[in-house]
PDB file of N, CA and C in Angstrom:
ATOM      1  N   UNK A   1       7.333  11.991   5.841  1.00  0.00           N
ATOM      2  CA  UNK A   1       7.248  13.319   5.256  1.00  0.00           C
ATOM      3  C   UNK A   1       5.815  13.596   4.831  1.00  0.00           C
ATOM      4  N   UNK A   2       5.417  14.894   5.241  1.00  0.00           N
ATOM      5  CA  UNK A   2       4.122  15.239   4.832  1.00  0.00           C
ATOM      6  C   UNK A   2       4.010  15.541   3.423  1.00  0.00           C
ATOM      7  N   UNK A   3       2.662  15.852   2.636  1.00  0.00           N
ATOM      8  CA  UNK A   3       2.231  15.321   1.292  1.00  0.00           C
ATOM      9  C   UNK A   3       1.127  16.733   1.099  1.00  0.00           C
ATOM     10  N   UNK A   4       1.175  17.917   0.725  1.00  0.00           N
ATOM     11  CA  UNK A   4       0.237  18.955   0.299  1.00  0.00           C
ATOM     12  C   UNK A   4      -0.299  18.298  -0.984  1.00  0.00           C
ATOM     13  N   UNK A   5      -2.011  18.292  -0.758  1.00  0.00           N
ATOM     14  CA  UNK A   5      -2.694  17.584  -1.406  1.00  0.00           C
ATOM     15  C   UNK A   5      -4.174  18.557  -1.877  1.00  0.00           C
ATOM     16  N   UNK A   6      -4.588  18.413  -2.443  1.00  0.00           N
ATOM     17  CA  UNK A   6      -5.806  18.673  -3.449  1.00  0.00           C
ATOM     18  C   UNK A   6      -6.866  18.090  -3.638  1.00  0.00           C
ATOM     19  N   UNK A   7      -7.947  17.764  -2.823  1.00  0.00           N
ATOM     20  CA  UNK A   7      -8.686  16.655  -3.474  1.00  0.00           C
ATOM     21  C   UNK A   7     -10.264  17.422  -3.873  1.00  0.00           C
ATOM     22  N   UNK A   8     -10.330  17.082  -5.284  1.00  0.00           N
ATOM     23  CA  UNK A   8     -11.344  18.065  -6.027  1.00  0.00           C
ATOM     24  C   UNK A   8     -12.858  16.741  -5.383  1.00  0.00           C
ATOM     25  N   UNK A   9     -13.454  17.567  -5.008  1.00  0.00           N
ATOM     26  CA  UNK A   9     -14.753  16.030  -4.959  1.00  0.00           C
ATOM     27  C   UNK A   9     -16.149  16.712  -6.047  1.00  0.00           C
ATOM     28  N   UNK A  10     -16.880  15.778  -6.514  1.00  0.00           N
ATOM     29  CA  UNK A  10     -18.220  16.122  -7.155  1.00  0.00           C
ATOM     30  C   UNK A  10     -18.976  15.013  -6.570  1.00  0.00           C
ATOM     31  N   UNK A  11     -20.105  15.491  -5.831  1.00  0.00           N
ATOM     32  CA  UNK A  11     -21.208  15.162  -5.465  1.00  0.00           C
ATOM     33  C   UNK A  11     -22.602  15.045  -6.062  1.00  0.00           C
ATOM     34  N   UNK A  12     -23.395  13.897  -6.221  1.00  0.00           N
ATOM     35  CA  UNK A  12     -24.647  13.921  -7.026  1.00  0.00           C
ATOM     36  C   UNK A  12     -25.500  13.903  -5.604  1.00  0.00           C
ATOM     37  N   UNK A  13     -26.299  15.133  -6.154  1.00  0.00           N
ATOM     38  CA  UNK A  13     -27.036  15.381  -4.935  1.00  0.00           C
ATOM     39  C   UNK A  13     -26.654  16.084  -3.975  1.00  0.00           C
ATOM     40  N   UNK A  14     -27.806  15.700  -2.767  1.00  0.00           N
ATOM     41  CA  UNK A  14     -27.408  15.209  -1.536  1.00  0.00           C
ATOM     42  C   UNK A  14     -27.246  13.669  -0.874  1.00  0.00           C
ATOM     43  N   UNK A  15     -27.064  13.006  -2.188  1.00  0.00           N
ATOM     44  CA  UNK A  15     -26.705  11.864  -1.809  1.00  0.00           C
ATOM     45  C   UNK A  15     -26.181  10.664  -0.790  1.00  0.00           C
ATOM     46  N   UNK A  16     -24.691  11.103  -0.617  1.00  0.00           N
ATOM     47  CA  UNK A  16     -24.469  10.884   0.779  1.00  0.00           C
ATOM     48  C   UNK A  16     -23.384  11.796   1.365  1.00  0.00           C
ATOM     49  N   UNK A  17     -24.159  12.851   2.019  1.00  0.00           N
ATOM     50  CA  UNK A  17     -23.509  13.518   2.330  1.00  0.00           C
ATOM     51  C   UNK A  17     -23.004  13.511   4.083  1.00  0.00           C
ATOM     52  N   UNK A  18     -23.562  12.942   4.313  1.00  0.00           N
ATOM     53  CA  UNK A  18     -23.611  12.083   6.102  1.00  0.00           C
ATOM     54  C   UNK A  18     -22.259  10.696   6.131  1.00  0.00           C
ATOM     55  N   UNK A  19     -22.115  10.242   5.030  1.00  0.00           N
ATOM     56  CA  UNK A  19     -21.289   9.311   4.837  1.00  0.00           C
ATOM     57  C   UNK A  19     -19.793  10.390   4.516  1.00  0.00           C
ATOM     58  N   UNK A  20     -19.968  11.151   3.382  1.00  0.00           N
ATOM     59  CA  UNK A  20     -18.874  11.985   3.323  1.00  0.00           C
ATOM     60  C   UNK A  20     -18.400  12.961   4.292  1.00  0.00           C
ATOM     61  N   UNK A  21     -19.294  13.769   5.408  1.00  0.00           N
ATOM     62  CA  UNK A  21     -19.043  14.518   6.282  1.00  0.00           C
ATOM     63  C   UNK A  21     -18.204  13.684   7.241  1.00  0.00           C
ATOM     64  N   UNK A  22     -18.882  12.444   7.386  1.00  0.00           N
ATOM     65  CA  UNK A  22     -18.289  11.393   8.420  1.00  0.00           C
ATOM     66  C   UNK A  22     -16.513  11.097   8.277  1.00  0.00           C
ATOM     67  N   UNK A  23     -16.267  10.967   6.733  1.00  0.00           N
ATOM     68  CA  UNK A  23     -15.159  10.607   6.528  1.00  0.00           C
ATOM     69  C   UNK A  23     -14.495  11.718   6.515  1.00  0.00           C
ATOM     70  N   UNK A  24     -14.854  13.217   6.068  1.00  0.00           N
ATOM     71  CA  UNK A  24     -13.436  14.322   6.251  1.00  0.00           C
ATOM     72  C   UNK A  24     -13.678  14.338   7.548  1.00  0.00           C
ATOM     73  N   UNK A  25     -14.374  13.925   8.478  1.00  0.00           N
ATOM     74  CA  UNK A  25     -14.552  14.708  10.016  1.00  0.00           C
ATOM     75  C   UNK A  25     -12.961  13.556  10.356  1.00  0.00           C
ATOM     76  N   UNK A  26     -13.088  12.836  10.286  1.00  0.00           N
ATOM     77  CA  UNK A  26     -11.964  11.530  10.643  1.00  0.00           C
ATOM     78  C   UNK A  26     -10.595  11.845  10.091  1.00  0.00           C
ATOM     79  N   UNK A  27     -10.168  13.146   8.992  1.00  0.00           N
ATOM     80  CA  UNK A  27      -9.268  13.221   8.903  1.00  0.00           C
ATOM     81  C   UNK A  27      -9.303  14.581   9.220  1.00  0.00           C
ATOM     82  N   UNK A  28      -9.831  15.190   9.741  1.00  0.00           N
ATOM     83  CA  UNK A  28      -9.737  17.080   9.840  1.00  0.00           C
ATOM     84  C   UNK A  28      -8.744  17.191  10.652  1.00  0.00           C
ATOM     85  N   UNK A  29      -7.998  16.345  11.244  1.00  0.00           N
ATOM     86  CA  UNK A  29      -6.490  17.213  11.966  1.00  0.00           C
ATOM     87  C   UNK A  29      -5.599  17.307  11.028  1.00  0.00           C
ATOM     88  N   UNK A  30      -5.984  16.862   9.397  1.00  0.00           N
ATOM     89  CA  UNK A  30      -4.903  16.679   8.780  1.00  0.00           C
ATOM     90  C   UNK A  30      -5.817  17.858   7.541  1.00  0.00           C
ATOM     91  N   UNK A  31      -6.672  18.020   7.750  1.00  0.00           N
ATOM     92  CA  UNK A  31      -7.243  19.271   6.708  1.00  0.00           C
ATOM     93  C   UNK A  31      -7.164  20.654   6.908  1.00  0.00           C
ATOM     94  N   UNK A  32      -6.074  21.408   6.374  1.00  0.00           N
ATOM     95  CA  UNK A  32      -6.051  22.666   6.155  1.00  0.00           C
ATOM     96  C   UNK A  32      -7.475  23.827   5.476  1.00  0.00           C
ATOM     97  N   UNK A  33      -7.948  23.419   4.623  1.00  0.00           N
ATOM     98  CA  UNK A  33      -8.860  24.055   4.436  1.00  0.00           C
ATOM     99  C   UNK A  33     -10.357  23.119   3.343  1.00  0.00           C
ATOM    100  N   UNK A  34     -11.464  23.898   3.521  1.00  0.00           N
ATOM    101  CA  UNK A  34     -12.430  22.886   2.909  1.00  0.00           C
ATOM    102  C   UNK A  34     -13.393  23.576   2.419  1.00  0.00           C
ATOM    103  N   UNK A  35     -13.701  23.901   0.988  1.00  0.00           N
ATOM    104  CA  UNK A  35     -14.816  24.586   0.690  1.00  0.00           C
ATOM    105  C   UNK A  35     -16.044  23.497   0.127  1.00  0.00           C
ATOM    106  N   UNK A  36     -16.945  24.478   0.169  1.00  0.00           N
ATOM    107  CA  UNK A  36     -18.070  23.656  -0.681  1.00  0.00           C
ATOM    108  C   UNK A  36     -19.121  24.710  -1.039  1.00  0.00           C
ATOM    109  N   UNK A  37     -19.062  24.275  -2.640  1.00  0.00           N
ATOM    110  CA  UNK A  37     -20.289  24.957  -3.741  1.00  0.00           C
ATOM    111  C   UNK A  37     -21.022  24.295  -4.039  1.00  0.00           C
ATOM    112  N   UNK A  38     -22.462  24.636  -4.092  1.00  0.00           N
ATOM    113  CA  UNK A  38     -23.650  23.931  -4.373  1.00  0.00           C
ATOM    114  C   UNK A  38     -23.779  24.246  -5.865  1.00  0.00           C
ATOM    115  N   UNK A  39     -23.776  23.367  -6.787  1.00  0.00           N
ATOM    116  CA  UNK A  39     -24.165  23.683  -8.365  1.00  0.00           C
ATOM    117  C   UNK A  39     -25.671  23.414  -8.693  1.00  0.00           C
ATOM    118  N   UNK A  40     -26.560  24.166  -8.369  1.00  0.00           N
ATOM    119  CA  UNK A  40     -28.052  23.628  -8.340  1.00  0.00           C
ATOM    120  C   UNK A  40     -28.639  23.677  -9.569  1.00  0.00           C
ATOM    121  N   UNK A  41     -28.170  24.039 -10.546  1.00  0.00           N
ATOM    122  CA  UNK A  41     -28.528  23.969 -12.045  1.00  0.00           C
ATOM    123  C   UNK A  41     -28.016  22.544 -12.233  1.00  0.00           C
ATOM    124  N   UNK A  42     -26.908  22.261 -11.706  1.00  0.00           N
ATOM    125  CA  UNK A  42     -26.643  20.654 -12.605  1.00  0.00           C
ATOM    126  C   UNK A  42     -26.995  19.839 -11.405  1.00  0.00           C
ATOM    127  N   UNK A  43     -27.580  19.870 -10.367  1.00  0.00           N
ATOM    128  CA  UNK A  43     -27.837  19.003  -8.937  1.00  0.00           C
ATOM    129  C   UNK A  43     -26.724  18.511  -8.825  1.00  0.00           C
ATOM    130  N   UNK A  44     -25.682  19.046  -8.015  1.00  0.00           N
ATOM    131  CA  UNK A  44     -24.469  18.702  -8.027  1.00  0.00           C
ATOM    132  C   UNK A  44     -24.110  19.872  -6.764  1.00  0.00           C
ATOM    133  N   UNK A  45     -23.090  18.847  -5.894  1.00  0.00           N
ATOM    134  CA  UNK A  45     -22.202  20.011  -5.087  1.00  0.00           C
ATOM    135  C   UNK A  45     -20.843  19.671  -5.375  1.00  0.00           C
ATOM    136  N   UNK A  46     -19.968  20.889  -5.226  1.00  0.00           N
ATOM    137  CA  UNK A  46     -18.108  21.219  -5.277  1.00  0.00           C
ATOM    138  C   UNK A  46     -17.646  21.300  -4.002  1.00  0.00           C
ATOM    139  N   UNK A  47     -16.618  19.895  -3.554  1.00  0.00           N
ATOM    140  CA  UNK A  47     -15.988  20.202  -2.571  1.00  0.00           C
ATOM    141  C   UNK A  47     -14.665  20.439  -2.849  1.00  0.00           C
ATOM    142  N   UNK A  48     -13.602  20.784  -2.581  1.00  0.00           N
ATOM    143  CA  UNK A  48     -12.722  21.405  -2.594  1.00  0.00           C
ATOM    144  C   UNK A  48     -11.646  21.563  -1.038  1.00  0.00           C
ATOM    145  N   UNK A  49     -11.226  20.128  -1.007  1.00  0.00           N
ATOM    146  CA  UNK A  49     -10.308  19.650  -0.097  1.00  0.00           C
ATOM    147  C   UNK A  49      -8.680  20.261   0.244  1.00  0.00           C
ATOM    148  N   UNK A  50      -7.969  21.213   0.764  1.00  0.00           N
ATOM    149  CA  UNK A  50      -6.463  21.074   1.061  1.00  0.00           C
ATOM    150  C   UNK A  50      -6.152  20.283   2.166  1.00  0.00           C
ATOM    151  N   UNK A  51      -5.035  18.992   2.251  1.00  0.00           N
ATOM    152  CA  UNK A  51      -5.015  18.477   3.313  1.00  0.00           C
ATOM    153  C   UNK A  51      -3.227  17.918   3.206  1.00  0.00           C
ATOM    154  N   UNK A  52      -2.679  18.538   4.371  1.00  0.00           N
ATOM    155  CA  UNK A  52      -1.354  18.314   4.645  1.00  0.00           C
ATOM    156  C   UNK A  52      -1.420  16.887   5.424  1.00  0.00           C
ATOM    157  N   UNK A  53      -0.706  15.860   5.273  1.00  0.00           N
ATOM    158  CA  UNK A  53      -0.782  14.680   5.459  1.00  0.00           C
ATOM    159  C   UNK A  53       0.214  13.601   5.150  1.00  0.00           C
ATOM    160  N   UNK A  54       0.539  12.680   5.427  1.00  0.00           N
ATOM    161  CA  UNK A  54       1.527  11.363   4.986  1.00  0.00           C
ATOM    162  C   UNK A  54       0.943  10.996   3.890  1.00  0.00           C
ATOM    163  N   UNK A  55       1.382  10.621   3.216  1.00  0.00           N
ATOM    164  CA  UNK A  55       1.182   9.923   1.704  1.00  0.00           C
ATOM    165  C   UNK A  55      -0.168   9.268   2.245  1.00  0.00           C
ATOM    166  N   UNK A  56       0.389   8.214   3.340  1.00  0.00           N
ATOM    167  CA  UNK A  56      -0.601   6.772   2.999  1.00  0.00           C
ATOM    168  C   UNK A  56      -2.021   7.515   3.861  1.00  0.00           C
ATOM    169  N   UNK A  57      -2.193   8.531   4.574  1.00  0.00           N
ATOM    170  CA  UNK A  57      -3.285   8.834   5.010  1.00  0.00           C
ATOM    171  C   UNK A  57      -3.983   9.508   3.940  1.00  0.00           C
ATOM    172  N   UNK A  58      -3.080  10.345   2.695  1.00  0.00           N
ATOM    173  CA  UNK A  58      -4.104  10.795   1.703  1.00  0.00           C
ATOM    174  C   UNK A  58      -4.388   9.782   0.845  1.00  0.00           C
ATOM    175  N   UNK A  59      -3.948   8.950   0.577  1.00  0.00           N
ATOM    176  CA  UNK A  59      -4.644   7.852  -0.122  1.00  0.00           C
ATOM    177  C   UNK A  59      -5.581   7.302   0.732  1.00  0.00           C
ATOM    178  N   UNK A  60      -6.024   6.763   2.409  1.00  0.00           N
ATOM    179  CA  UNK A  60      -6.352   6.445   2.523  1.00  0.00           C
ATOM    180  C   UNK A  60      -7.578   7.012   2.954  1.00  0.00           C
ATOM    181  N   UNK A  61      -7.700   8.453   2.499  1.00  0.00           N
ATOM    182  CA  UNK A  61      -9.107   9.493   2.042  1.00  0.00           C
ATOM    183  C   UNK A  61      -9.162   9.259   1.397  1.00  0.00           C
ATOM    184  N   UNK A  62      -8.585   9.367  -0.027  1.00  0.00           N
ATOM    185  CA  UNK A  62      -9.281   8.892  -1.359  1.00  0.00           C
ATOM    186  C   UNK A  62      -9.887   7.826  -1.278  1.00  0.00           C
ATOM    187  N   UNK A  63      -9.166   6.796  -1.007  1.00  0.00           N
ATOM    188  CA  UNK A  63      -9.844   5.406  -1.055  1.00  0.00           C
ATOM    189  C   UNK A  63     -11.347   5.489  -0.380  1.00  0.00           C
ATOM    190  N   UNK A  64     -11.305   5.661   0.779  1.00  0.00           N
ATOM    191  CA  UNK A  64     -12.459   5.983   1.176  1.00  0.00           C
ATOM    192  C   UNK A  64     -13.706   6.675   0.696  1.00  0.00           C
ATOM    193  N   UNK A  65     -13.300   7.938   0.222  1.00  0.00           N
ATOM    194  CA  UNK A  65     -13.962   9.127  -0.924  1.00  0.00           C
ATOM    195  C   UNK A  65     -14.433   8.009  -1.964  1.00  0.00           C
ATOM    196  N   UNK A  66     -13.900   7.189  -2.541  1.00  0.00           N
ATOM    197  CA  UNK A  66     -13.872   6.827  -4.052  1.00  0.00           C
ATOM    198  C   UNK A  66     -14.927   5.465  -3.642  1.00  0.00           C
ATOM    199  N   UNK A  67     -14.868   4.946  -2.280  1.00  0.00           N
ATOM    200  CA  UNK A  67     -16.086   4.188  -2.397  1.00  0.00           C
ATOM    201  C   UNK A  67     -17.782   4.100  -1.999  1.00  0.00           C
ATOM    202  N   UNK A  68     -17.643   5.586  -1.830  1.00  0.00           N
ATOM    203  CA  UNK A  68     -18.816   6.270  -1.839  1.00  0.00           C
ATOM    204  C   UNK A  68     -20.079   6.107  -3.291  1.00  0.00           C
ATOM    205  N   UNK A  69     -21.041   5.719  -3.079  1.00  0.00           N
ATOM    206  CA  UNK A  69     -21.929   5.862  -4.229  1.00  0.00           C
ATOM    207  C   UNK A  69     -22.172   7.523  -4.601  1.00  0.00           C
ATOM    208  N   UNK A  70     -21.924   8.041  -5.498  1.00  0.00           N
ATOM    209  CA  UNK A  70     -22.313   9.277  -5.570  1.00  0.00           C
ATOM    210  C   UNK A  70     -21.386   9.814  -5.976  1.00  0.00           C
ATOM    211  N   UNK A  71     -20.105   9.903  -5.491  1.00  0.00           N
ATOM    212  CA  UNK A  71     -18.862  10.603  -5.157  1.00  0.00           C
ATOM    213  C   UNK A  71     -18.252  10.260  -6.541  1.00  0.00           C
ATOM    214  N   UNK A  72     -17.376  11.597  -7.240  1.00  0.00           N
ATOM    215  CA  UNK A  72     -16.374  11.300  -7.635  1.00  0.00           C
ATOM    216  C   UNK A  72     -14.987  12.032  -6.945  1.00  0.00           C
ATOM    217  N   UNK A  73     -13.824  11.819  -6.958  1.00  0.00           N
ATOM    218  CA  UNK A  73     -12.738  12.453  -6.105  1.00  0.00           C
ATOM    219  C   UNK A  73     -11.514  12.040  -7.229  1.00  0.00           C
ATOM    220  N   UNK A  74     -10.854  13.236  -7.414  1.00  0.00           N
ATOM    221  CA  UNK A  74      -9.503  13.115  -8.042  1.00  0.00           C
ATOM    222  C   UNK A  74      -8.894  14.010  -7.467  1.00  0.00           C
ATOM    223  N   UNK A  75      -7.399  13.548  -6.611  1.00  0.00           N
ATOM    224  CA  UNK A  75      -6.548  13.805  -5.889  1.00  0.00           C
ATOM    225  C   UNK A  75      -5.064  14.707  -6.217  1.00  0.00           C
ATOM    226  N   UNK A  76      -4.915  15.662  -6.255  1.00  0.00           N
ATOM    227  CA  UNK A  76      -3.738  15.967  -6.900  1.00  0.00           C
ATOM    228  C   UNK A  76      -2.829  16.137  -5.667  1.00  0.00           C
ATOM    229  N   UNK A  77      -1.050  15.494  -5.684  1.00  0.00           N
ATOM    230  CA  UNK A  77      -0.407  16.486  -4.533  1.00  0.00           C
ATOM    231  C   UNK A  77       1.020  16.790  -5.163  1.00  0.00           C
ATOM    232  N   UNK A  78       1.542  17.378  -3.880  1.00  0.00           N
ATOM    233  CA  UNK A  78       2.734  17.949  -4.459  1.00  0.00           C
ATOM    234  C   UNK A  78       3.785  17.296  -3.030  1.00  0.00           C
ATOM    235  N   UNK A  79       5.023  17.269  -3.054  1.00  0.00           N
ATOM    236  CA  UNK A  79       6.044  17.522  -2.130  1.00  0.00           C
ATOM    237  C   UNK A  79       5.729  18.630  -1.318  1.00  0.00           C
ATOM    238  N   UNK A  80       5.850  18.619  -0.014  1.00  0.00           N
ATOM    239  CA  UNK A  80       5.438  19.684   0.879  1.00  0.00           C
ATOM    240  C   UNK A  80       7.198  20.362   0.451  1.00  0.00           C
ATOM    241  N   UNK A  81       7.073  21.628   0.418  1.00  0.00           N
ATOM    242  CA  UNK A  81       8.369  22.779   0.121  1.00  0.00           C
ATOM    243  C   UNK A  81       9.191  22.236   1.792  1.00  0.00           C
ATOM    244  N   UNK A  82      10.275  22.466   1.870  1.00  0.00           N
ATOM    245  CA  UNK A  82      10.798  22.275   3.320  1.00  0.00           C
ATOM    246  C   UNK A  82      11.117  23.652   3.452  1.00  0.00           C
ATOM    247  N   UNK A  83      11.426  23.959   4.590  1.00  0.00           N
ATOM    248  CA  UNK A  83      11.296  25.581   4.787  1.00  0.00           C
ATOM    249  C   UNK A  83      12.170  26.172   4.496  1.00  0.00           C
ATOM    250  N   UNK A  84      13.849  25.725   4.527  1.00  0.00           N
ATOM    251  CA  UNK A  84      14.783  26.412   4.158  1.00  0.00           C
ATOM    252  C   UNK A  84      14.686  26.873   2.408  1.00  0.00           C
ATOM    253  N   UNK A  85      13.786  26.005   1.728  1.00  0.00           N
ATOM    254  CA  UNK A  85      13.620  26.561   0.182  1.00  0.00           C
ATOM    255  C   UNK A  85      13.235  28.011   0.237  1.00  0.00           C
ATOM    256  N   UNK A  86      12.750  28.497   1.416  1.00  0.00           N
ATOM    257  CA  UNK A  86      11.995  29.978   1.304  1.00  0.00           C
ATOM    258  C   UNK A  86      10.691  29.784   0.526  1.00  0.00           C
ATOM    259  N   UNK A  87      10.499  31.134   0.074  1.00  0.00           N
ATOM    260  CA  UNK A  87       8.685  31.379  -0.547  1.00  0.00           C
ATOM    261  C   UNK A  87       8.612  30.524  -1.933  1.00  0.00           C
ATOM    262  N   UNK A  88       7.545  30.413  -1.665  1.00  0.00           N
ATOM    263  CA  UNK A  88       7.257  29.793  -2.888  1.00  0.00           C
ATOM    264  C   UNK A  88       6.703  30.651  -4.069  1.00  0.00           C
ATOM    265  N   UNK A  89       7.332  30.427  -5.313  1.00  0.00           N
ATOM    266  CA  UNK A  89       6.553  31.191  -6.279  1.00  0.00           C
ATOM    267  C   UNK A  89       5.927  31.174  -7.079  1.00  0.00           C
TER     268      UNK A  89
END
């Protein structure tokens, strides 16, 4: 069963951002959407991960994310809705 997930990232710098591009590129069949804000007052960038996925593949982004020098990542998910529930509100 798939896993709707959240993963907030904070970046120091441009630190490693070649290491982190590398690792969402490796899961992007499983990433719905991906923003990123540059905070240049605090030298800092906001990524902002949605990624529909199996449990053990979103952990096994985090894990990855989390052993990055630079990186922090905290993961939130939910139960994917099954469709007969209808809309969500």
């Amino acid at each position: 069963m798939n896993v709707l997930a959240i993963i907030g990232i904070l970046v120091q710098g441009d630190c490693c951002t070649t290491g982190l591009n590398a690792i969402l590129s490796d899961f992007g069949g499983y990433i719905v959407a991906r923003t990123g804000v540059p905070y240049r007052s605090a030298g800092k960038n906001v990524i902002s991960v949605i990624i529909d996925a199996p449990a053990d593949k979103i952990n096994a982004l985090s894990g990855k994310l989390g052993k990055l020098q630079g990186i922090s990542a905290k993961t939130v998910t939910l139960a994917k809705p099954r469709e007969s529930q209808g809309e969500i509100k």
